[in-house]
PDB file of N, CA and C in Angstrom:
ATOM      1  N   UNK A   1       0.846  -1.170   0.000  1.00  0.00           N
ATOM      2  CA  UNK A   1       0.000   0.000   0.000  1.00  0.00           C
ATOM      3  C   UNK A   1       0.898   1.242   0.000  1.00  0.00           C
ATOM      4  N   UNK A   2       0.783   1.928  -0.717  1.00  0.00           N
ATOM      5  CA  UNK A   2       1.418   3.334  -1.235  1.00  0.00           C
ATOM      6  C   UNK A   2       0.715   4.702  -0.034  1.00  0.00           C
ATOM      7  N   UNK A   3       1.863   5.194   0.242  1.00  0.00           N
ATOM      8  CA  UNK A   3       1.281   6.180   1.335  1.00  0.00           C
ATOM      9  C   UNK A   3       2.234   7.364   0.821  1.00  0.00           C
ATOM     10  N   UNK A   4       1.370   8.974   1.236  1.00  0.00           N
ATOM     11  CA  UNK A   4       1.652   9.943   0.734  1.00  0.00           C
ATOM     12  C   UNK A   4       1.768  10.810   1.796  1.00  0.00           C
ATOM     13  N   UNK A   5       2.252  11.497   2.480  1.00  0.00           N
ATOM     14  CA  UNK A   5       1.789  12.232   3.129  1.00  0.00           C
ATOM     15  C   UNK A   5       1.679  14.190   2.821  1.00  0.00           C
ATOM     16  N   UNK A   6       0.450  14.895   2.676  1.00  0.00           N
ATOM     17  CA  UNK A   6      -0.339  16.077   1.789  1.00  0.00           C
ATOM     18  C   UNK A   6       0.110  17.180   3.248  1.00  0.00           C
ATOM     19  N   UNK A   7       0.356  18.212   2.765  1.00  0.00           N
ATOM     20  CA  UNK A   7       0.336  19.486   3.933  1.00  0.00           C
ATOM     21  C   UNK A   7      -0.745  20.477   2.997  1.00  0.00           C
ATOM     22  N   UNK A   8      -1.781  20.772   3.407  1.00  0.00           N
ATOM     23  CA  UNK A   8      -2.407  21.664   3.013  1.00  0.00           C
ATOM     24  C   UNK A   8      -2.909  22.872   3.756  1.00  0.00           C
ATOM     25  N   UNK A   9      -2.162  24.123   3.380  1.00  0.00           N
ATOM     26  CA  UNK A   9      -2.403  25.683   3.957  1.00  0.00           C
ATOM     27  C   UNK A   9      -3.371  26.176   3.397  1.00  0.00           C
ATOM     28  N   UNK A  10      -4.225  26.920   4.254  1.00  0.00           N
ATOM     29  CA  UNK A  10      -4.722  27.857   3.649  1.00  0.00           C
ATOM     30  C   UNK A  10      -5.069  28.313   5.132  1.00  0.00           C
ATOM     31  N   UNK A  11      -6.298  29.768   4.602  1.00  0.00           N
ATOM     32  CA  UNK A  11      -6.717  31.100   5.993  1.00  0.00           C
ATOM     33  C   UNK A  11      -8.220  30.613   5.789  1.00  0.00           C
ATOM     34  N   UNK A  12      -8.567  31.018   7.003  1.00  0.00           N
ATOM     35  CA  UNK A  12     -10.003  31.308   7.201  1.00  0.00           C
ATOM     36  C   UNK A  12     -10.224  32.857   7.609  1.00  0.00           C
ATOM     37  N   UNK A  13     -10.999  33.942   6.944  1.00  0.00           N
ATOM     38  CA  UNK A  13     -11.139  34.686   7.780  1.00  0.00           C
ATOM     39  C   UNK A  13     -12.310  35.064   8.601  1.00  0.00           C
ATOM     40  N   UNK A  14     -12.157  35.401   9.971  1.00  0.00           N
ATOM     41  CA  UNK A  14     -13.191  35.284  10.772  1.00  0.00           C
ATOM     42  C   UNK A  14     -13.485  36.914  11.132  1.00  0.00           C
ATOM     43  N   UNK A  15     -15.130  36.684  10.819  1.00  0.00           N
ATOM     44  CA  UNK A  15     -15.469  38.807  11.194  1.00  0.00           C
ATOM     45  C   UNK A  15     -16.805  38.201  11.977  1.00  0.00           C
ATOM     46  N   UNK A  16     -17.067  39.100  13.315  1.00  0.00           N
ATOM     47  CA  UNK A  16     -17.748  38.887  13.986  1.00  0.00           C
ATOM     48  C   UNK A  16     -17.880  37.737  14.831  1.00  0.00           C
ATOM     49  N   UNK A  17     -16.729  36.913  14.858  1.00  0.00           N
ATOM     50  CA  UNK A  17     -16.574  35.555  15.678  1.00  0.00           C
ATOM     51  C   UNK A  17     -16.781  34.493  14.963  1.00  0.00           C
ATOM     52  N   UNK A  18     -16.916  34.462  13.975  1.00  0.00           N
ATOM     53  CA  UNK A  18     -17.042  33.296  13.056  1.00  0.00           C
ATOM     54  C   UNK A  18     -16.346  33.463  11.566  1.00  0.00           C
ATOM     55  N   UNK A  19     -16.186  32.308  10.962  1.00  0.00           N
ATOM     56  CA  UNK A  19     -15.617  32.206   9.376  1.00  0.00           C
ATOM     57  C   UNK A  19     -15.392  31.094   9.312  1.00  0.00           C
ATOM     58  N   UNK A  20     -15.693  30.557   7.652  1.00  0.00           N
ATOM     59  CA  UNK A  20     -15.803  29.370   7.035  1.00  0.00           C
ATOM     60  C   UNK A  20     -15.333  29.422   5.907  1.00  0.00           C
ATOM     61  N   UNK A  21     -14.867  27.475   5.593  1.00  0.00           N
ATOM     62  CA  UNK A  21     -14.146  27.534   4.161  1.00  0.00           C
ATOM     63  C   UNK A  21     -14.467  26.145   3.701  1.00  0.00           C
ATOM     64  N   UNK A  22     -14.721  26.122   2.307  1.00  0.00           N
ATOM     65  CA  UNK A  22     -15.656  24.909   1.937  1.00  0.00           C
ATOM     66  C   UNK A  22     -14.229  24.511   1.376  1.00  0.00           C
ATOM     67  N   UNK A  23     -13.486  22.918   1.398  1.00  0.00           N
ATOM     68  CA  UNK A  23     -12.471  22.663   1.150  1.00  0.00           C
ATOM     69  C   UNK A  23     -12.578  22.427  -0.759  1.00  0.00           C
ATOM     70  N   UNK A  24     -13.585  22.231  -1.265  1.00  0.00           N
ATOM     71  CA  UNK A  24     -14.098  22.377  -2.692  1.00  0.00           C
ATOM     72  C   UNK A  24     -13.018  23.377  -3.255  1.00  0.00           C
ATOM     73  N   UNK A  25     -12.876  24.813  -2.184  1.00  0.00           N
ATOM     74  CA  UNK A  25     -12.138  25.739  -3.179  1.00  0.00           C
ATOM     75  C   UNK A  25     -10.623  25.725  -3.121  1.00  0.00           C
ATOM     76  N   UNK A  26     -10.137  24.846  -3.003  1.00  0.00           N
ATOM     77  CA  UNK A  26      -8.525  24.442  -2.396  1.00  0.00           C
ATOM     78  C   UNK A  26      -8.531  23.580  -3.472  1.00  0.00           C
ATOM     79  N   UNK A  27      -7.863  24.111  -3.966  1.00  0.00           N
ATOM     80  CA  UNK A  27      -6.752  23.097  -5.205  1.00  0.00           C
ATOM     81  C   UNK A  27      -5.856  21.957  -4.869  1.00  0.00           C
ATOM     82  N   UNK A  28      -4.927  22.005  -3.757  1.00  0.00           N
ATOM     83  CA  UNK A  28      -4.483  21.284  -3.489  1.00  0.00           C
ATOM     84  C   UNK A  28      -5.274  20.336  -2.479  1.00  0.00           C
ATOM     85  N   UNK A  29      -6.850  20.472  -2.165  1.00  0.00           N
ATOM     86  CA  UNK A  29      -7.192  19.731  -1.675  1.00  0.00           C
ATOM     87  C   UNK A  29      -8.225  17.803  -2.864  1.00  0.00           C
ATOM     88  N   UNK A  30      -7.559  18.372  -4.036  1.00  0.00           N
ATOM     89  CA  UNK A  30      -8.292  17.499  -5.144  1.00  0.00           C
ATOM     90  C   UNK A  30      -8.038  15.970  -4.748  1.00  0.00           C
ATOM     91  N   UNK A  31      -6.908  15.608  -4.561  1.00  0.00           N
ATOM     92  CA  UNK A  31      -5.961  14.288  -4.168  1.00  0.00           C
ATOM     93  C   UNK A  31      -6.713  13.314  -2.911  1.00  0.00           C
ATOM     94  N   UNK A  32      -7.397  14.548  -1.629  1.00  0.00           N
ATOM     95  CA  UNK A  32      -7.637  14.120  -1.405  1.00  0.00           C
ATOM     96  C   UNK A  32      -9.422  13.589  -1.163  1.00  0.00           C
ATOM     97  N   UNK A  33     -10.112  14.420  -1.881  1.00  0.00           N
ATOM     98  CA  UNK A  33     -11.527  14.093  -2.318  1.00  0.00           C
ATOM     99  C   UNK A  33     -11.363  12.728  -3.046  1.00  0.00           C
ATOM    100  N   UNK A  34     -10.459  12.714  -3.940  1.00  0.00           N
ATOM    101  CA  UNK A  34     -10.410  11.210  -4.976  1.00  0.00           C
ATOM    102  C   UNK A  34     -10.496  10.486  -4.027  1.00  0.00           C
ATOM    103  N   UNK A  35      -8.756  10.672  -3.247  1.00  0.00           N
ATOM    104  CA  UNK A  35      -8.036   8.852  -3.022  1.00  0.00           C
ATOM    105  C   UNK A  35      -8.528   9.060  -1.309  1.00  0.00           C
ATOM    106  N   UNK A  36      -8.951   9.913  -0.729  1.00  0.00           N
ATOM    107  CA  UNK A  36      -9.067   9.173   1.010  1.00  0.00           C
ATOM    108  C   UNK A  36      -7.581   9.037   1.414  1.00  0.00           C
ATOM    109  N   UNK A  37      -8.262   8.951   3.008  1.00  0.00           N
ATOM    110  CA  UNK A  37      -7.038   8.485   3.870  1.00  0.00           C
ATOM    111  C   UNK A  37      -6.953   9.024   4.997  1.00  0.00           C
ATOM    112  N   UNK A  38      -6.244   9.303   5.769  1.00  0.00           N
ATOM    113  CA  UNK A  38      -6.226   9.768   7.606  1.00  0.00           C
ATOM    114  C   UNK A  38      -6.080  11.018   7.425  1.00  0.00           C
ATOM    115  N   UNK A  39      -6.463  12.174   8.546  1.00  0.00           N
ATOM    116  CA  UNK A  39      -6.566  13.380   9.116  1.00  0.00           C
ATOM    117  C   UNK A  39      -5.542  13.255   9.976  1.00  0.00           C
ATOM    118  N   UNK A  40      -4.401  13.403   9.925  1.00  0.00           N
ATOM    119  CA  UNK A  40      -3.618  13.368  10.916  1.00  0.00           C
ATOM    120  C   UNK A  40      -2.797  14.428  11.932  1.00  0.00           C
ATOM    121  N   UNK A  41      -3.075  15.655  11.392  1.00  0.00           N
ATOM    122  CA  UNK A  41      -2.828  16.568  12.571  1.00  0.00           C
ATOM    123  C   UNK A  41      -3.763  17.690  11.570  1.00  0.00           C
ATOM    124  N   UNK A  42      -3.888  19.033  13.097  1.00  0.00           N
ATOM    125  CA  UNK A  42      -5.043  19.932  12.531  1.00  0.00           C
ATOM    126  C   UNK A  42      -3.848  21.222  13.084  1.00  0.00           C
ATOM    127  N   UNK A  43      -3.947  22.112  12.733  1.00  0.00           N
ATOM    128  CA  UNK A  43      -3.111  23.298  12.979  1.00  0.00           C
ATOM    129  C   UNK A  43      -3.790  24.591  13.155  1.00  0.00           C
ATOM    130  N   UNK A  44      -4.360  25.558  13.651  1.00  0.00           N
ATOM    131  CA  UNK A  44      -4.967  26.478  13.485  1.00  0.00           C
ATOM    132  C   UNK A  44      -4.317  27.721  14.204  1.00  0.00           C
ATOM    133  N   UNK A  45      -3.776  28.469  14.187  1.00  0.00           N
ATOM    134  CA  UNK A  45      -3.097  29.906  14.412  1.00  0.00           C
ATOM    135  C   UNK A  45      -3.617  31.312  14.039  1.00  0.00           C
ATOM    136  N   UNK A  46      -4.476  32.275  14.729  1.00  0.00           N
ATOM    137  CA  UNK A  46      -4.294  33.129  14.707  1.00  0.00           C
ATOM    138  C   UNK A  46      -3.523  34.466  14.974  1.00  0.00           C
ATOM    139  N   UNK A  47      -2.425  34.832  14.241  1.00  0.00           N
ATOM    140  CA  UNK A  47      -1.214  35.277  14.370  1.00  0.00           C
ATOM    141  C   UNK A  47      -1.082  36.147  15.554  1.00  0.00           C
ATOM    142  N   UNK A  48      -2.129  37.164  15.649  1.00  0.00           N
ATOM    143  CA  UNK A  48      -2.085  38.369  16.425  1.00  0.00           C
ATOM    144  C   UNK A  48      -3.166  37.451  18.052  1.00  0.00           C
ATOM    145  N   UNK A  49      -3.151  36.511  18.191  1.00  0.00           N
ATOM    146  CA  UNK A  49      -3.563  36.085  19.328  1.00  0.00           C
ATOM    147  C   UNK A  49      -2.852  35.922  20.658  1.00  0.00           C
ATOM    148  N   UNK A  50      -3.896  36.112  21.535  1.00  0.00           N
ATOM    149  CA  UNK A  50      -3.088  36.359  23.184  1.00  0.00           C
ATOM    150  C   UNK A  50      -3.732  34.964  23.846  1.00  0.00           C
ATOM    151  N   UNK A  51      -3.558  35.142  25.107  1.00  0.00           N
ATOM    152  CA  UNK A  51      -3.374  33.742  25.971  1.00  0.00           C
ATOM    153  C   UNK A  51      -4.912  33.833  26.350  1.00  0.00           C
ATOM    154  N   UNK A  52      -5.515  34.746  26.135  1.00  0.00           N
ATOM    155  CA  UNK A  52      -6.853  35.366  26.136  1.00  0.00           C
ATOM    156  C   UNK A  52      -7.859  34.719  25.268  1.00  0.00           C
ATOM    157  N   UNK A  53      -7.239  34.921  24.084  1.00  0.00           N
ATOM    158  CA  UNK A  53      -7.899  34.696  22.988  1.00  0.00           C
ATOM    159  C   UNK A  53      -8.540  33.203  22.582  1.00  0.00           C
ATOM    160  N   UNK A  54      -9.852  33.091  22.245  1.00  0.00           N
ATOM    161  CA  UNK A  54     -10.702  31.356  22.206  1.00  0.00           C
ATOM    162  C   UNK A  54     -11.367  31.288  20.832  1.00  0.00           C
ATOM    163  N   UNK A  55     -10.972  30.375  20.663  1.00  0.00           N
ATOM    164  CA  UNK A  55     -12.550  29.743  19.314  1.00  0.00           C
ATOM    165  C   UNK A  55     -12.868  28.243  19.594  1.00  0.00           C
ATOM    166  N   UNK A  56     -13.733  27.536  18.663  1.00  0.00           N
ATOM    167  CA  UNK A  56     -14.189  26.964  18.517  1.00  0.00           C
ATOM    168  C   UNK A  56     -13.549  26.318  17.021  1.00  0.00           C
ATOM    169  N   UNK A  57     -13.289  24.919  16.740  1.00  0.00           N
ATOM    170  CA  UNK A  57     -13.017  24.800  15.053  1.00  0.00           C
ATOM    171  C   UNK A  57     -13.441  23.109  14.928  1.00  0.00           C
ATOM    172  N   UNK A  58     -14.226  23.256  14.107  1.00  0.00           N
ATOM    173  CA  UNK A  58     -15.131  21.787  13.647  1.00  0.00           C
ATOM    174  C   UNK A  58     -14.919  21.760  12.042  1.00  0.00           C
ATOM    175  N   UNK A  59     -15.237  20.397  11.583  1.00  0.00           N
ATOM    176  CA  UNK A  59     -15.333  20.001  10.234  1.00  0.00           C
ATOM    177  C   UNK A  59     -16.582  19.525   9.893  1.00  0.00           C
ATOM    178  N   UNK A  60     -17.048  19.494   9.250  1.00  0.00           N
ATOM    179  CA  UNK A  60     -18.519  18.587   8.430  1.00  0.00           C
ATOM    180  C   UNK A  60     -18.425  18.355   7.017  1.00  0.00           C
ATOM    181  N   UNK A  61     -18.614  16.913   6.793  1.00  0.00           N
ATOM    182  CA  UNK A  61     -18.874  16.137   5.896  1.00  0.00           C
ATOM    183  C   UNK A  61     -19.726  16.536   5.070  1.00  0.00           C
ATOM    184  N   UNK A  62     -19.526  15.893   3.586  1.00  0.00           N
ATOM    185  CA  UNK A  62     -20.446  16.434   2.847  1.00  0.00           C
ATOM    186  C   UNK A  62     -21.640  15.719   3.047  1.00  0.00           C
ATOM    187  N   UNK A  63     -21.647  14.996   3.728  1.00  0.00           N
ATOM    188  CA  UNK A  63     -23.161  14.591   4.380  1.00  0.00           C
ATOM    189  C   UNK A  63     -23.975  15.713   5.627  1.00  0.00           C
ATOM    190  N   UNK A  64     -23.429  16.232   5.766  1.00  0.00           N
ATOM    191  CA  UNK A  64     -23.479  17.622   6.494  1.00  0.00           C
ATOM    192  C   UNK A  64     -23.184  17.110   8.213  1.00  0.00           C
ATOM    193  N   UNK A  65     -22.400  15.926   7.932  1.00  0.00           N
ATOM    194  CA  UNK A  65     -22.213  14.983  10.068  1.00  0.00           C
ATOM    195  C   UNK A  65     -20.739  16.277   9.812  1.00  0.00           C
ATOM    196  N   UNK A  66     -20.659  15.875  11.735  1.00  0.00           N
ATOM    197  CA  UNK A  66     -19.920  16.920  12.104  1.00  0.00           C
ATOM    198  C   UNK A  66     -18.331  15.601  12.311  1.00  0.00           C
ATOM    199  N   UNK A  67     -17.670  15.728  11.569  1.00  0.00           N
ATOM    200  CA  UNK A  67     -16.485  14.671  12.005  1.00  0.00           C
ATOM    201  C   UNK A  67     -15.939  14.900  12.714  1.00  0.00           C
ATOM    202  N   UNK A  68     -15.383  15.976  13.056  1.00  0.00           N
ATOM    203  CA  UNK A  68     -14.693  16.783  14.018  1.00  0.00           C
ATOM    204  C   UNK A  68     -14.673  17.865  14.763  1.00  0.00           C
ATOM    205  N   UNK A  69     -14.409  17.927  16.235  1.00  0.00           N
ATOM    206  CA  UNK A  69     -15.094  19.193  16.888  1.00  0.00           C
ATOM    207  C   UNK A  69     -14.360  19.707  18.391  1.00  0.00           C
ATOM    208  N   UNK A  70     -13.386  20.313  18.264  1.00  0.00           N
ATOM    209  CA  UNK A  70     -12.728  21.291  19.892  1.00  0.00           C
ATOM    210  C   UNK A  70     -13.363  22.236  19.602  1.00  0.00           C
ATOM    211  N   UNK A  71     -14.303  22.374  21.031  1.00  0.00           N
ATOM    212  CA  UNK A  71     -14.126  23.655  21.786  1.00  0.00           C
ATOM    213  C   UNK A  71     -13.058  24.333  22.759  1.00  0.00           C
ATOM    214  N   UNK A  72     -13.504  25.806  22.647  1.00  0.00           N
ATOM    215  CA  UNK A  72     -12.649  26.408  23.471  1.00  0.00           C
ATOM    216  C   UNK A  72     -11.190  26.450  23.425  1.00  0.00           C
ATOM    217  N   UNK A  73     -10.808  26.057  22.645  1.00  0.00           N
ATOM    218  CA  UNK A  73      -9.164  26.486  22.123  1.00  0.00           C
ATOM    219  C   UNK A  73      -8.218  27.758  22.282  1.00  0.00           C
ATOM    220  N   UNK A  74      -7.605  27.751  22.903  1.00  0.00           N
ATOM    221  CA  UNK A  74      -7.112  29.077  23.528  1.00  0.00           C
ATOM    222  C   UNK A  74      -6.079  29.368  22.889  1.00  0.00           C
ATOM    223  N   UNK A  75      -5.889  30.802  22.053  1.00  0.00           N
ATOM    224  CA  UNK A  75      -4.837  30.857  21.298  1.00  0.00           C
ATOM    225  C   UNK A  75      -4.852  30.145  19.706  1.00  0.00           C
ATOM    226  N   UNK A  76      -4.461  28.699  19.620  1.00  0.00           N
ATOM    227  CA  UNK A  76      -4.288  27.837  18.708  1.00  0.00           C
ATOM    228  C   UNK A  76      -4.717  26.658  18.981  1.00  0.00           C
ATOM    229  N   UNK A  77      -5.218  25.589  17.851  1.00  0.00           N
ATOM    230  CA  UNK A  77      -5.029  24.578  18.106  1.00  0.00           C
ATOM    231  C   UNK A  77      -4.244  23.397  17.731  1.00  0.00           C
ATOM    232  N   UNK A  78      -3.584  22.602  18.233  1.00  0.00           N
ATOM    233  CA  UNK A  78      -2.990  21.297  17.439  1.00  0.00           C
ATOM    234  C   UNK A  78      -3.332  20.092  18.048  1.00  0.00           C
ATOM    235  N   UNK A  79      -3.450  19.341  17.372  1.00  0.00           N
ATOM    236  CA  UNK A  79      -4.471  18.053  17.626  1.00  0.00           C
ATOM    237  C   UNK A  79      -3.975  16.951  16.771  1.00  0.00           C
ATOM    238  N   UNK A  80      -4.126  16.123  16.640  1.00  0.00           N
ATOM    239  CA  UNK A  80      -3.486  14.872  16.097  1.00  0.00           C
ATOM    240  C   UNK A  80      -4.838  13.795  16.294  1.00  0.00           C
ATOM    241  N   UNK A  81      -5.711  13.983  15.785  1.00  0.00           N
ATOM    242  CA  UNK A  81      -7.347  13.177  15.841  1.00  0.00           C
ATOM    243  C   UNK A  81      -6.770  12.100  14.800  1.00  0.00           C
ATOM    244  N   UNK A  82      -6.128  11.323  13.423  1.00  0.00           N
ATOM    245  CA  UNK A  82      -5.867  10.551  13.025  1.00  0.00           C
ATOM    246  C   UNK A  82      -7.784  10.317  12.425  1.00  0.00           C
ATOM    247  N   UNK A  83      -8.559  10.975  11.935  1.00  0.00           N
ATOM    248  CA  UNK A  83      -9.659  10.733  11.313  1.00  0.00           C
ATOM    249  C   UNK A  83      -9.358   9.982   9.772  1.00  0.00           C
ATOM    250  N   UNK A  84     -10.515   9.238   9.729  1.00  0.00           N
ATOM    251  CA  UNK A  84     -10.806   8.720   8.185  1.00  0.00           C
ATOM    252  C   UNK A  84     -11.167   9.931   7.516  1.00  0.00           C
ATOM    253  N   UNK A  85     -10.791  10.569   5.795  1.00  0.00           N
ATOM    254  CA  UNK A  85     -11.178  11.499   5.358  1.00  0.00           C
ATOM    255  C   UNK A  85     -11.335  11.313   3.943  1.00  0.00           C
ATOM    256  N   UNK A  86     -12.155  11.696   3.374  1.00  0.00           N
ATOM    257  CA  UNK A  86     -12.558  11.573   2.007  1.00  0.00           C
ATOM    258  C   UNK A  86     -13.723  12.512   0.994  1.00  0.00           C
ATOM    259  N   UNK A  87     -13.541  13.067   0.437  1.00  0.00           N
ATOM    260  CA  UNK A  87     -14.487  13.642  -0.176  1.00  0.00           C
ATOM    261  C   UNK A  87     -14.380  15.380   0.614  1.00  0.00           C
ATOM    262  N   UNK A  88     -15.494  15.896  -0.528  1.00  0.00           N
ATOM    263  CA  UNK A  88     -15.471  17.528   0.368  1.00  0.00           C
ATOM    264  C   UNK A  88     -15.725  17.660   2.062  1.00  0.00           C
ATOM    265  N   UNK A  89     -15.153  18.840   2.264  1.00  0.00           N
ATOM    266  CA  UNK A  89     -15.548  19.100   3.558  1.00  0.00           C
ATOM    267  C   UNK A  89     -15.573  20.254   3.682  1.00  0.00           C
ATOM    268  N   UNK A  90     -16.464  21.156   4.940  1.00  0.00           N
ATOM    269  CA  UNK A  90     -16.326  22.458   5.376  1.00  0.00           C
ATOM    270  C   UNK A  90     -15.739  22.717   6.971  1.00  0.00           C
ATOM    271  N   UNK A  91     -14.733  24.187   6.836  1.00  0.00           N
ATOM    272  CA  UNK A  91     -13.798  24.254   7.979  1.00  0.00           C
ATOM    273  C   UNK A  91     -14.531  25.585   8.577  1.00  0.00           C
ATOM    274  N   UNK A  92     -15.146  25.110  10.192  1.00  0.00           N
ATOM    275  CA  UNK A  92     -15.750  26.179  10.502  1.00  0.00           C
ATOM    276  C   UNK A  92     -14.385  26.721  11.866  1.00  0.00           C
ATOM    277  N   UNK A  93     -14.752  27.908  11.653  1.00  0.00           N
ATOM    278  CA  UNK A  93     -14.332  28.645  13.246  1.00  0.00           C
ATOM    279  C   UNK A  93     -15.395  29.423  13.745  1.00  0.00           C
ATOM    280  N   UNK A  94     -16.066  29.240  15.023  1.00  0.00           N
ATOM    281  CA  UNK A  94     -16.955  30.121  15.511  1.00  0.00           C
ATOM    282  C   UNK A  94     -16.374  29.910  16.855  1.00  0.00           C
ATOM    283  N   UNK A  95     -16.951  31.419  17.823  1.00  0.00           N
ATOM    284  CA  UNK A  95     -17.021  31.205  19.031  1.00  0.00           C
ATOM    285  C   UNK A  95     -15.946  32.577  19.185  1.00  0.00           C
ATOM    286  N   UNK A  96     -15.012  32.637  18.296  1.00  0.00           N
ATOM    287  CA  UNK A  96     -13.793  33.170  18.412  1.00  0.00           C
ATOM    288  C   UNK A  96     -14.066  34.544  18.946  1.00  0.00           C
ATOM    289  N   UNK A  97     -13.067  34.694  19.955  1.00  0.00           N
ATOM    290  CA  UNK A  97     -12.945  35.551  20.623  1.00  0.00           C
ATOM    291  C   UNK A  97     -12.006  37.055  19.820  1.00  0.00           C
ATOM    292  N   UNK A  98     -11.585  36.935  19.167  1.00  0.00           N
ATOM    293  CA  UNK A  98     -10.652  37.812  17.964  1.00  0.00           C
ATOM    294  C   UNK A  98     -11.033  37.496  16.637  1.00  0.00           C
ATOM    295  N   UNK A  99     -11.323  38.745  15.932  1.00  0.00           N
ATOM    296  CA  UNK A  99     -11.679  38.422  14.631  1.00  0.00           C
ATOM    297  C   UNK A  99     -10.201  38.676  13.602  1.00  0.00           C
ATOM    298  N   UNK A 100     -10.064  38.402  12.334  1.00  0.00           N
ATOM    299  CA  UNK A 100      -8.502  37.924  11.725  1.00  0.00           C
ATOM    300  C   UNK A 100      -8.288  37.098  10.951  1.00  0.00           C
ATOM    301  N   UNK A 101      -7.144  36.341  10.814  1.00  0.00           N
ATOM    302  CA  UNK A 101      -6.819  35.745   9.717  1.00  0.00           C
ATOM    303  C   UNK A 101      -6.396  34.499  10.537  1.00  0.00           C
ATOM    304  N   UNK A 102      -6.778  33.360  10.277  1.00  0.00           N
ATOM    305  CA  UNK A 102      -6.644  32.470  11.063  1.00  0.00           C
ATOM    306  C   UNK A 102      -6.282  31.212  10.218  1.00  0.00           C
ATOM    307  N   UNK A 103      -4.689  31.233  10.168  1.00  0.00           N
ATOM    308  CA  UNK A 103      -3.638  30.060   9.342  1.00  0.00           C
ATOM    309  C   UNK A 103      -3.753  29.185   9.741  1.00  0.00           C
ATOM    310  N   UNK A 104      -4.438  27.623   8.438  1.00  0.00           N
ATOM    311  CA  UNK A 104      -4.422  26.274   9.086  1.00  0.00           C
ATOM    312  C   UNK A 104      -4.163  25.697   7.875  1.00  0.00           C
ATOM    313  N   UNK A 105      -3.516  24.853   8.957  1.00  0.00           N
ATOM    314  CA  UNK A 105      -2.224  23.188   8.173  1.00  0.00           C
ATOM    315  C   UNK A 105      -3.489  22.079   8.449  1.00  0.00           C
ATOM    316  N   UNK A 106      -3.571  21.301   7.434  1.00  0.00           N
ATOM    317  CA  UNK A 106      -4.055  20.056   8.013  1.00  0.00           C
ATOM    318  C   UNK A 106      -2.565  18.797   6.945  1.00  0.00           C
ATOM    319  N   UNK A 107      -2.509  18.054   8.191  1.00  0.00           N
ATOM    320  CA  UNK A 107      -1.424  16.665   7.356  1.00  0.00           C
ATOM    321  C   UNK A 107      -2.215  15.651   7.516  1.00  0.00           C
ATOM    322  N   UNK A 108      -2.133  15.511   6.343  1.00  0.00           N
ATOM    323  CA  UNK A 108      -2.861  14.320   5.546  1.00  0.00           C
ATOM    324  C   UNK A 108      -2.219  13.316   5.372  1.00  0.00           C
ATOM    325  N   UNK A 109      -2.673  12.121   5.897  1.00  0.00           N
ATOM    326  CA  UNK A 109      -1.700  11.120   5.008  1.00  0.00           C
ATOM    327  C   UNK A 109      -2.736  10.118   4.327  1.00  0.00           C
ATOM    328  N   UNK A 110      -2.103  10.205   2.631  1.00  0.00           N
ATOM    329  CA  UNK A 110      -3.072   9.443   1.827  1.00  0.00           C
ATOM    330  C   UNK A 110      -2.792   8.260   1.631  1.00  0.00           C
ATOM    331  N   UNK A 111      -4.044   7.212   1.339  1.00  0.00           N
ATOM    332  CA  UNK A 111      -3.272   5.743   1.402  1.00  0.00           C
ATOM    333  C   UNK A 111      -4.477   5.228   0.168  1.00  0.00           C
ATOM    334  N   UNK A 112      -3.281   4.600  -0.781  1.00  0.00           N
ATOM    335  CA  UNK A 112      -4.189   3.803  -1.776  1.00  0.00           C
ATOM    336  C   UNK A 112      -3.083   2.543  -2.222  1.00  0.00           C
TER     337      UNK A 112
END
């Protein structure tokens, strides 16, 4: 079995405590709508954030289920959930305590 492992960047921006990003519009996310494979770490950074600063960041399936879900994240999050993943998805942030530009990695590792 052939394994790949994908880093995919992109921003969310959040106004009024919330912002969303449908992974559809990520180019480099094509590879993994086809072929599937694990969620293996989640990254989320808002640059200008203090020890203060909270959100919320979930995923949902294009079945509209929620696959993934921390609350209350202080600052950033990193997580290592190891999820099954396949097909579109949407990347929410709500809750957030700072509105901004909020940089996230997800590592992928693809397996076919």
């Amino acid at each position: 079995m052939a394994k790949t492992i994908r880093s995919i960047t992109t921003t969310i921006t959040v106004s009024s405590g919330a912002g969303s990003l449908a992974t559809s519009t990520i180019d480099s996310w094509r590879p993994i709508r086809d072929a599937g494979g694990w969620l293996e770490q989640i990254i989320v950074q808002e640059r200008g954030a203090s020890s203060e600063d909270t959100f919320d960041f979930y995923t949902i399936n294009a079945n509209a289920n929620v696959n993934y879900r921390r609350r209350g994240n202080t600052q950033e999050l990193i997580d290592s959930p190891h999820i099954p993943i396949r097909g579109d998805y949407t990347l929410y942030i709500e809750n957030a305590t700072r509105d901004g530009t909020y940089n996230i990695e997800l590592l992928f590792r693809e397996e076919w």
